[in-house]
N, C-alpha and C. Protein backbone atom coordinates (compact mmCIF):
# COMPACT_ATOMS: atom_id res chain seq x y z
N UNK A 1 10.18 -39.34 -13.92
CA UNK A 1 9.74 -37.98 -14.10
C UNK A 1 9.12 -37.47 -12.80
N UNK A 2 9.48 -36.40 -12.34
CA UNK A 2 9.04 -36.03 -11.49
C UNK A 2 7.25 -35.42 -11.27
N UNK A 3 6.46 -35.33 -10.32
CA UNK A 3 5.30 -34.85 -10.41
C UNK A 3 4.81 -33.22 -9.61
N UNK A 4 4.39 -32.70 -10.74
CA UNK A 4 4.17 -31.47 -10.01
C UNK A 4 3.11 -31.64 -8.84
N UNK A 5 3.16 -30.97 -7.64
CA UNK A 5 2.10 -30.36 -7.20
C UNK A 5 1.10 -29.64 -7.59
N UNK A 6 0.16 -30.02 -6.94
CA UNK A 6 -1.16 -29.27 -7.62
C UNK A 6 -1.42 -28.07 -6.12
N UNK A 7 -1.81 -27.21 -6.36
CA UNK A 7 -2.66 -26.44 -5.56
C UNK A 7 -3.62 -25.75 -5.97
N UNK A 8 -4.04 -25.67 -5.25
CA UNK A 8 -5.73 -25.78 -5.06
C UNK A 8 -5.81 -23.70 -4.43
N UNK A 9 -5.69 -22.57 -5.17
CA UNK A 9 -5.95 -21.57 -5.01
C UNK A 9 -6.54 -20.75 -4.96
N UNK A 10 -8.03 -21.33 -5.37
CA UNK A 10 -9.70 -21.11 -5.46
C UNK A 10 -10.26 -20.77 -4.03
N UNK A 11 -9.80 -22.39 -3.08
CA UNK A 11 -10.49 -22.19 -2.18
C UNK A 11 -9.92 -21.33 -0.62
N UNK A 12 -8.68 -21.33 -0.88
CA UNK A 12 -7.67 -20.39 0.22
C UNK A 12 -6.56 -19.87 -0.56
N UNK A 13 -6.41 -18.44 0.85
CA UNK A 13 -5.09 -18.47 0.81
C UNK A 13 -4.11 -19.00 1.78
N UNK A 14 -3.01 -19.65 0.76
CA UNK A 14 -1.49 -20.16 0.56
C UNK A 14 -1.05 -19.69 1.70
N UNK A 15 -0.65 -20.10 2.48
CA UNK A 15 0.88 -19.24 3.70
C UNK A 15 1.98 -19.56 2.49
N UNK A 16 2.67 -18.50 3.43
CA UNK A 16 4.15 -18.40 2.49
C UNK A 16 4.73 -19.54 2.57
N UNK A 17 4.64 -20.86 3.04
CA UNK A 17 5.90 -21.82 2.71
C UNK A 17 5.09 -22.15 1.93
N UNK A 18 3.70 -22.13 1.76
CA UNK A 18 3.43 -23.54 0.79
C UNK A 18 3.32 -22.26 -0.97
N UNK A 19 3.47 -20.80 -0.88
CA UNK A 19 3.56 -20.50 -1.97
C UNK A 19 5.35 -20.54 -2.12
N UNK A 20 5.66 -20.40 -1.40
CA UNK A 20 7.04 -21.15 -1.28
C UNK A 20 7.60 -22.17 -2.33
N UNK A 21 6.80 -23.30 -1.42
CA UNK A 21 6.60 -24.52 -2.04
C UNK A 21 6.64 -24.32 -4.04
N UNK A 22 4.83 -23.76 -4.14
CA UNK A 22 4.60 -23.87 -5.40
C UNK A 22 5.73 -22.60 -6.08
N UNK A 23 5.78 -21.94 -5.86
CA UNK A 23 7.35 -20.98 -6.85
C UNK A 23 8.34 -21.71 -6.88
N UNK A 24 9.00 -22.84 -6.28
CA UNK A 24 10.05 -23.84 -6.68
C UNK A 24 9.47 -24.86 -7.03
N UNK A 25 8.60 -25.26 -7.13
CA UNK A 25 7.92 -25.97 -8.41
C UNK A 25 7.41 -25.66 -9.48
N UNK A 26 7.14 -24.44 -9.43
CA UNK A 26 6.72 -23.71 -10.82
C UNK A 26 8.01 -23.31 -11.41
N UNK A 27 9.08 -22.99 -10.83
CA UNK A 27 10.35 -23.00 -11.70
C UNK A 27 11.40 -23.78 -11.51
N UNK A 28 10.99 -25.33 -11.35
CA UNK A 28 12.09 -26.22 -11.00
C UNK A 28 13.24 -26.13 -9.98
N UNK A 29 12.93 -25.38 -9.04
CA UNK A 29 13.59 -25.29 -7.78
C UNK A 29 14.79 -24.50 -7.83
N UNK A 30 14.56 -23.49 -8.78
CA UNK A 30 15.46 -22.51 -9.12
C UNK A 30 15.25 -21.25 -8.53
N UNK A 31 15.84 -20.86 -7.41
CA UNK A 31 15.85 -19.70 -6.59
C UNK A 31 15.78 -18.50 -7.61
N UNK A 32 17.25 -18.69 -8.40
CA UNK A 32 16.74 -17.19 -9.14
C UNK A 32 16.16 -16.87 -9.72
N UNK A 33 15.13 -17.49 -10.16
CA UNK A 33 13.70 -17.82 -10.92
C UNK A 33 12.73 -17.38 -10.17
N UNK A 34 12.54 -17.54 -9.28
CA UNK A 34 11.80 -17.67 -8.17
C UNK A 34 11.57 -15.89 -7.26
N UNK A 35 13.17 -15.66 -7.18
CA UNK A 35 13.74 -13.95 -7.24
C UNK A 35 12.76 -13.17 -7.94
N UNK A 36 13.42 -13.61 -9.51
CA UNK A 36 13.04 -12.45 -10.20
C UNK A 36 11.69 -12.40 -10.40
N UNK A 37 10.64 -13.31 -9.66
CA UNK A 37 9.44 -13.09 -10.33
C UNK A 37 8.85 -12.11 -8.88
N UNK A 38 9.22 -12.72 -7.83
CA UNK A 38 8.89 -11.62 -6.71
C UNK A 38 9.10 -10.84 -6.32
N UNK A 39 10.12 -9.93 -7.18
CA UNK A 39 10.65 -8.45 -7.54
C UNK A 39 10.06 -8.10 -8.78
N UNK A 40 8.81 -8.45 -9.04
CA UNK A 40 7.75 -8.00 -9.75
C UNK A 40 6.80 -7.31 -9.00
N UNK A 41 6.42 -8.66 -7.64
CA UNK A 41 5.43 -8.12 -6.89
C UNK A 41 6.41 -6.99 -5.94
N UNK A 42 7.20 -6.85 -5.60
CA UNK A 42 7.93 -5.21 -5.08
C UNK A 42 7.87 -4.22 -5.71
N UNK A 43 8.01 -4.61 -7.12
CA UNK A 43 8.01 -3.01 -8.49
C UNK A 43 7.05 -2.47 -8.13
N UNK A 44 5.56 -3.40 -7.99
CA UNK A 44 3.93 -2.90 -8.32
C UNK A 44 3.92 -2.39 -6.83
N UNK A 45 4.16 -3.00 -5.51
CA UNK A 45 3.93 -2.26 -4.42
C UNK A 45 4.73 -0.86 -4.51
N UNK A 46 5.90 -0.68 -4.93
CA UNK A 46 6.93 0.67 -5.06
C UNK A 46 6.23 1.37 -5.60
N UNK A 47 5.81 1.21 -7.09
CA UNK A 47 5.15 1.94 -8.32
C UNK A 47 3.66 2.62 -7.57
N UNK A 48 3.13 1.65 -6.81
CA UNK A 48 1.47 2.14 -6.25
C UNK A 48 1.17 3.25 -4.90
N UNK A 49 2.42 2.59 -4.48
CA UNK A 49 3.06 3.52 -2.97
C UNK A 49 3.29 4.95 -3.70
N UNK A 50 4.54 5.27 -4.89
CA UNK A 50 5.15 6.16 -5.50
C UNK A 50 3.72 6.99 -5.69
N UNK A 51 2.43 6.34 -6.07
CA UNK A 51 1.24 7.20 -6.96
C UNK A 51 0.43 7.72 -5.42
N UNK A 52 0.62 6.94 -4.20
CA UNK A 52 -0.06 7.15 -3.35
C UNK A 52 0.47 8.54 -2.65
N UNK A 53 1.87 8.24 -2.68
CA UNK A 53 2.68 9.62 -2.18
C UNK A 53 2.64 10.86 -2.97
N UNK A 54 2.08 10.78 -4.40
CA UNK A 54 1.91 11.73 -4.95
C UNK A 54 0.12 12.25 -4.24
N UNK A 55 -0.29 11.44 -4.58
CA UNK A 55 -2.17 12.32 -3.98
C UNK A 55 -2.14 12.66 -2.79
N UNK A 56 -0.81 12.47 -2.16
CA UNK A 56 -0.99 12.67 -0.44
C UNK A 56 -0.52 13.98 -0.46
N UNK A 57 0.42 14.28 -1.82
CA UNK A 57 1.15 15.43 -1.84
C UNK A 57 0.35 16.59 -2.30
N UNK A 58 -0.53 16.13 -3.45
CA UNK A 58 -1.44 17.12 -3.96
C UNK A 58 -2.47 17.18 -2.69
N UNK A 59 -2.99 16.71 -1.86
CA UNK A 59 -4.37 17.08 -1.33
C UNK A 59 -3.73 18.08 -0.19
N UNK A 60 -2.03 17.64 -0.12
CA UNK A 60 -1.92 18.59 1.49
C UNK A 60 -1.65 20.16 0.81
N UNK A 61 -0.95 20.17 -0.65
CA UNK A 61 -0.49 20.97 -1.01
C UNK A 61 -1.69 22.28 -1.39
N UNK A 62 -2.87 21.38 -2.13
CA UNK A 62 -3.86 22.28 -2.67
C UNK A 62 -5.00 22.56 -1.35
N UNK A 63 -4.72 21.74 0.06
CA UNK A 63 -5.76 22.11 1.17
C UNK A 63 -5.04 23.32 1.39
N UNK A 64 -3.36 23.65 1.27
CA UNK A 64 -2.91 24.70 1.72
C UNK A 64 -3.17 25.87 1.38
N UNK A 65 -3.67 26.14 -0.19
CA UNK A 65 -4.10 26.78 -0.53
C UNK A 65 -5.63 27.33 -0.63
N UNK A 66 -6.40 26.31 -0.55
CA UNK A 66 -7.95 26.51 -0.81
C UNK A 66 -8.98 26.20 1.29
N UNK A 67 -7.45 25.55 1.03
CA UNK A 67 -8.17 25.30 3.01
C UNK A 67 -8.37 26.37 3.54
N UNK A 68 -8.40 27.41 4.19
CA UNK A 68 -8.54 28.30 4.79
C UNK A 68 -10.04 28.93 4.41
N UNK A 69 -10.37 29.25 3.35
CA UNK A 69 -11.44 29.88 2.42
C UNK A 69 -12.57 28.49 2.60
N UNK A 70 -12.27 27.07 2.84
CA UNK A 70 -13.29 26.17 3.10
C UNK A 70 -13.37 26.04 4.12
N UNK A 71 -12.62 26.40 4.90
CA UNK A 71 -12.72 26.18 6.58
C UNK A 71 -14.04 27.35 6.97
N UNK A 72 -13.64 28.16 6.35
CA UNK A 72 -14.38 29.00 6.68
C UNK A 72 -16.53 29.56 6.36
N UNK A 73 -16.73 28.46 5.78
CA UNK A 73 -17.93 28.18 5.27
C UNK A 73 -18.81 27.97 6.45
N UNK A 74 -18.58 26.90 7.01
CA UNK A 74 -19.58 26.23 8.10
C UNK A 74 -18.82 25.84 9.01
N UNK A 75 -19.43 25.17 10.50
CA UNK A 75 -18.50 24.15 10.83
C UNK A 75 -18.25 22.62 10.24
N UNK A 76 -19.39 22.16 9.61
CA UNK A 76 -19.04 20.98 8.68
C UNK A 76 -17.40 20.89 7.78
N UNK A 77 -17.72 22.09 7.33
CA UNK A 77 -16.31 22.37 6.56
C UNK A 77 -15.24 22.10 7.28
N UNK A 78 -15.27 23.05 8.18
CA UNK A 78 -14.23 23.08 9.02
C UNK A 78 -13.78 21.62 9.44
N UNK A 79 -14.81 21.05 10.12
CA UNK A 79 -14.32 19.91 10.87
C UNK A 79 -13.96 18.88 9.64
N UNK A 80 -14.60 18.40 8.33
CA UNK A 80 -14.52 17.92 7.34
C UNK A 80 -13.07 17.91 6.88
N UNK A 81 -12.44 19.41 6.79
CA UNK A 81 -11.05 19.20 6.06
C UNK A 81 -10.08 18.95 6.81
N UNK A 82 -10.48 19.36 8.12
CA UNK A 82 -9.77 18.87 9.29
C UNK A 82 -9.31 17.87 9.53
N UNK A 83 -10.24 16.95 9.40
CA UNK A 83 -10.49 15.03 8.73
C UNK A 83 -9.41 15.44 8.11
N UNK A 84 -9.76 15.17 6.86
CA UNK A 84 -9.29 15.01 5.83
C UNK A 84 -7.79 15.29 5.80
N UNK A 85 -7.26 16.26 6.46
CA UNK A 85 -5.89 16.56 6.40
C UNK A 85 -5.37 15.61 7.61
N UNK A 86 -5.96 15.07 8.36
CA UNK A 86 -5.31 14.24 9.44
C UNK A 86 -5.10 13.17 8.96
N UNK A 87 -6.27 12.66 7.90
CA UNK A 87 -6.25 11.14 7.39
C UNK A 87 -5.37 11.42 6.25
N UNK A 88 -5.18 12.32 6.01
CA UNK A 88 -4.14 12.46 4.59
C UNK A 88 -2.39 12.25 5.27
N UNK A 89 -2.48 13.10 5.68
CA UNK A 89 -1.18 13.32 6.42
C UNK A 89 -0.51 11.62 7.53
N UNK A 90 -1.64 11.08 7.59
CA UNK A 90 -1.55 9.95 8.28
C UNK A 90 -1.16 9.07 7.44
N UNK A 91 -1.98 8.84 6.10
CA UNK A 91 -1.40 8.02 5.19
C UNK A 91 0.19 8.05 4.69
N UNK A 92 0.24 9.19 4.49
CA UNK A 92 1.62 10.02 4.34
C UNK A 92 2.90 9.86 5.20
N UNK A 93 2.75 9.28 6.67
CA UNK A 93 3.47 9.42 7.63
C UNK A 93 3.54 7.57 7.54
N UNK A 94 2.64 6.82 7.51
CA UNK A 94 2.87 5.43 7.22
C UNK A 94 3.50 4.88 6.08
N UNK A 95 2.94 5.63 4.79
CA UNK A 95 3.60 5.24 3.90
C UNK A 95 5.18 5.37 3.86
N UNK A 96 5.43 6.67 4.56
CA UNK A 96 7.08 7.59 4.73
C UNK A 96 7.58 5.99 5.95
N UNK A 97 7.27 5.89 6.62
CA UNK A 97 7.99 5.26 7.46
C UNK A 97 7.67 3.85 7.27
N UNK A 98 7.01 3.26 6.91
CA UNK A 98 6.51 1.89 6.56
C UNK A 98 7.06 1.48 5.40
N UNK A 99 5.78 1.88 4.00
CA UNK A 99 5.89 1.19 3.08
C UNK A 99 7.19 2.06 2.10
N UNK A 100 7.20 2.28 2.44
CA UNK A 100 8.33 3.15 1.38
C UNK A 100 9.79 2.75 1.96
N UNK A 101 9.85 2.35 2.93
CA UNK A 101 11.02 1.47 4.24
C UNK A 101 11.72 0.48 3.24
N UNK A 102 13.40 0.78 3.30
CA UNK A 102 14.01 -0.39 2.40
C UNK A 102 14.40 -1.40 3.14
N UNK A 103 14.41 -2.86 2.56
CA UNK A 103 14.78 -4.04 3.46
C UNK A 103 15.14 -4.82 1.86
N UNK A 104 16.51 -5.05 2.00
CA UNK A 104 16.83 -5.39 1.06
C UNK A 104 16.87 -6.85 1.12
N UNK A 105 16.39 -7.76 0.29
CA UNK A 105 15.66 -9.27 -0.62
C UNK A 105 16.86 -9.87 -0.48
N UNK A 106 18.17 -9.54 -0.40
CA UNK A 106 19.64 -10.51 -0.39
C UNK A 106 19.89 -10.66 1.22
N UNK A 107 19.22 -9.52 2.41
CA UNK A 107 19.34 -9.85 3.93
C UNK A 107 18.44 -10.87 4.28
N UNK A 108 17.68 -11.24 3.40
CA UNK A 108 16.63 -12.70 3.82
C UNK A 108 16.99 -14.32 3.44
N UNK A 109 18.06 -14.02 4.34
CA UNK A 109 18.86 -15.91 4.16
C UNK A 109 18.36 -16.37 4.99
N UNK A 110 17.77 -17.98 4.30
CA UNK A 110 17.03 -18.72 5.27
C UNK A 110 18.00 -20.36 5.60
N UNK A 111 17.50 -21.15 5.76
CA UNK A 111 18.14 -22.30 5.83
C UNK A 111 18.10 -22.90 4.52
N UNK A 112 17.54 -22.84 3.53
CA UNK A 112 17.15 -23.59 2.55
C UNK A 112 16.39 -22.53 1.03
N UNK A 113 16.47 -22.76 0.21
CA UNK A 113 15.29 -21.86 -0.72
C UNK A 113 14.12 -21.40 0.16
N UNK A 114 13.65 -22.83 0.66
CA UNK A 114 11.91 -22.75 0.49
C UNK A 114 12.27 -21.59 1.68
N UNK A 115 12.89 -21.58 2.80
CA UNK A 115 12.89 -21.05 4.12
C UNK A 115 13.27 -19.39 3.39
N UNK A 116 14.30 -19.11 2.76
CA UNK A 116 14.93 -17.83 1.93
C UNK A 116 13.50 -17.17 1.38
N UNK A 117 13.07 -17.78 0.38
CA UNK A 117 11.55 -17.63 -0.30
C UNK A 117 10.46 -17.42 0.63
N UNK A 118 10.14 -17.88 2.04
CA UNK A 118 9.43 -17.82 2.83
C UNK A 118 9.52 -16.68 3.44
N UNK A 119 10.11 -16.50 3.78
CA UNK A 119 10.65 -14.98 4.18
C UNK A 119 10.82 -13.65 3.48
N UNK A 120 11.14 -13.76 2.19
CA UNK A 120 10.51 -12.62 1.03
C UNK A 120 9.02 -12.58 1.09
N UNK A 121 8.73 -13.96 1.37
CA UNK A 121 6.73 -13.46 0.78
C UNK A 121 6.10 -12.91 2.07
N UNK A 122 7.14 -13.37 3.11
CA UNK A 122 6.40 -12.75 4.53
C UNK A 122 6.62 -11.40 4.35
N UNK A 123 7.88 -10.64 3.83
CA UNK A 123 7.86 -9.31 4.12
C UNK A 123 7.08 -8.48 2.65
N UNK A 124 6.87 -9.49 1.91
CA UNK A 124 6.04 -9.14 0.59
C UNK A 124 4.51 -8.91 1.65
N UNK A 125 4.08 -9.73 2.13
CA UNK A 125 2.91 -9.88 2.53
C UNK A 125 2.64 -8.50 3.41
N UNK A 126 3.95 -8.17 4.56
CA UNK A 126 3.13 -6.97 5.63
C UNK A 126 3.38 -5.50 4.31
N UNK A 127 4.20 -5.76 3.44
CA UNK A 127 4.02 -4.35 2.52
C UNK A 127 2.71 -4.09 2.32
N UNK A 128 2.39 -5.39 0.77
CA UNK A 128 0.62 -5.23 0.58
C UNK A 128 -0.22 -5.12 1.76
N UNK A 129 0.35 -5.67 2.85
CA UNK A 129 -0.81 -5.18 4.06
C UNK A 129 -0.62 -3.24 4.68
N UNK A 130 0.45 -3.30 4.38
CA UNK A 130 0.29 -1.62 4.94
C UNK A 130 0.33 -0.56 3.77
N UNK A 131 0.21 -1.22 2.50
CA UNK A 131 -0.29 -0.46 1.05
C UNK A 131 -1.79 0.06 1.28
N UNK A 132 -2.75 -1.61 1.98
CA UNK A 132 -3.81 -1.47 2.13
C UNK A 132 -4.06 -0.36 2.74
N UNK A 133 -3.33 -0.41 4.50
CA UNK A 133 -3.75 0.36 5.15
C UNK A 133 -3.68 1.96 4.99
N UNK A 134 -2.08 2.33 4.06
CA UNK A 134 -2.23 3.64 3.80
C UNK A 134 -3.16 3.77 2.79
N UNK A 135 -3.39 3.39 1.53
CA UNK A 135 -4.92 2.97 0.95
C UNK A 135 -6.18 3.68 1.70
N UNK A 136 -6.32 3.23 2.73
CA UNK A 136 -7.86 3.44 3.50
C UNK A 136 -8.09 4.54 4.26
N UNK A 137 -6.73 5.27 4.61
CA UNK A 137 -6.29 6.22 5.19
C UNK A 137 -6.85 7.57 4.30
N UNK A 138 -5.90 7.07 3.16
CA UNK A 138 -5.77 7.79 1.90
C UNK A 138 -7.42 8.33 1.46
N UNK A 139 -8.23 7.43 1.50
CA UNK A 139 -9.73 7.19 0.70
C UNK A 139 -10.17 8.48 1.93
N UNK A 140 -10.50 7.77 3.05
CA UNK A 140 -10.64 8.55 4.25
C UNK A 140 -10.79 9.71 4.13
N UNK A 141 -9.35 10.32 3.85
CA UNK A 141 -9.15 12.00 4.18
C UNK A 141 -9.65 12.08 3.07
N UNK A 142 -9.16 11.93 1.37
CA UNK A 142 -9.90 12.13 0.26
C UNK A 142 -11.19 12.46 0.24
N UNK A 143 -12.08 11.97 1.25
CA UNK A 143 -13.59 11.58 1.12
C UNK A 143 -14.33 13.01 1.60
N UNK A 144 -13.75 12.82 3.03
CA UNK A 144 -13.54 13.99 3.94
C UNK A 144 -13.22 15.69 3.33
N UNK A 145 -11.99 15.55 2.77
CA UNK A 145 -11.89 16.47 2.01
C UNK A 145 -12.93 17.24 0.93
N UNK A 146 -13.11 16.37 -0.11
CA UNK A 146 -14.09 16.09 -0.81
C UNK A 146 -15.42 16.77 0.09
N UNK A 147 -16.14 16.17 0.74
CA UNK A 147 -17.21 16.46 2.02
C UNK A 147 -17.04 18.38 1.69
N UNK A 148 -15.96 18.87 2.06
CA UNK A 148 -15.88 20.27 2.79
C UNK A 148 -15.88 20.97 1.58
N UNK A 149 -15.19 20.37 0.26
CA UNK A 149 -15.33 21.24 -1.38
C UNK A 149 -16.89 20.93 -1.48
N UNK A 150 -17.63 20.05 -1.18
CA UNK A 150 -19.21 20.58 -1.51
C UNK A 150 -19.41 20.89 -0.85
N UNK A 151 -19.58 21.01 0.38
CA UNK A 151 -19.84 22.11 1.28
C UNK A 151 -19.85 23.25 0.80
N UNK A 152 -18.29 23.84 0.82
CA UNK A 152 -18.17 25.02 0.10
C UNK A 152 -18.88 25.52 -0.97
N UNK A 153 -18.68 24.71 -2.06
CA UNK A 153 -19.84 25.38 -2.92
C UNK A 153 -21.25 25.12 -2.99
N UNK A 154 -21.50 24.67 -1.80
CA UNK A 154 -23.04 24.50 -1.65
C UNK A 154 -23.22 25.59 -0.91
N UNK A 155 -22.46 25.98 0.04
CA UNK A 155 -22.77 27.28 1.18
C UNK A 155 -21.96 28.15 1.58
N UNK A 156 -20.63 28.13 0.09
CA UNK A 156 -19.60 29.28 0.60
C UNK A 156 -19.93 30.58 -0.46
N UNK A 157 -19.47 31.04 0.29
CA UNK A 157 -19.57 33.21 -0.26
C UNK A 157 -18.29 33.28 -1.19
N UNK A 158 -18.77 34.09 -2.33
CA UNK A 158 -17.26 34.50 -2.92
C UNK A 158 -17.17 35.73 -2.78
């Protein structure tokens, strides 16, 4: 009988060969097993990206309308939505060219499973890393934005 590996996922993180490793041991060294579970973790990056591109869409769409009338309050305002539309629009321009970028899961032939598999989780890995980053972008201008609507109604004229 064969013996599973144990890993130990408490105290680090895994590089991709050795989660590699444990996904062909967790499904008996069955690649397409192995596939379909990490075109789970692509759905949730697509699906989170898809919600991110929407708030990027509402904040540029509704600054277009209400921006002008908050710009015009203070200079806080001003410079505030200013932010805010740079860090918005920034998220927007990474997500457009980055994470939203197709690289299709059948062009990643490796020498072997583990090497094939190693190479999905690497390009799994820089997605969630530039999810993050449009993420922080995103918060950023949001915040910013945000900043110049109290502004406004703390010190704008109707």
């Amino acid at each position: 009988m064969k013996s599973k590996k144990t890993f130990d996922l408490t105290e680090k993180i895994i590089s991709p060969g050795e989660e590699a490793d444990y996904l062909l041991d967790l499904y008996d060294e069955k690649l397409s097993s192995c596939l379909e579970f990490l075109k789970q973790h692509f759905n949730v990056i697509q699906a989170r990206s898809q919600l991110l591109l929407t708030i990027c869409t509402l904040a540029l769409t509704i600054t277009g309308f209400s921006g002008p009338k908050i710009a015009q309050t203070n200079l806080f305002a001003r410079y505030s939505i200013a932010l805010g539309i740079i860090f918005v629009l920034s998220a927007m321009v990474i997500l457009l060219l980055g994470g939203l970028r197709i690289r299709w899961v059948t062009q990643m032939i490796g020498d072997n499973p583990r090497a094939t598999l190693s190479l999905i989780i690497q390009y799994r890995n820089r997605k969630t890393s530039l999810y993050f980053l449009e993420l922080s972008l995103l918060v950023i201008g949001l915040t910013s934005y945000v900043a110049s609507v109290v502004t406004y109604l703390l010190y704008g004229t109707t």
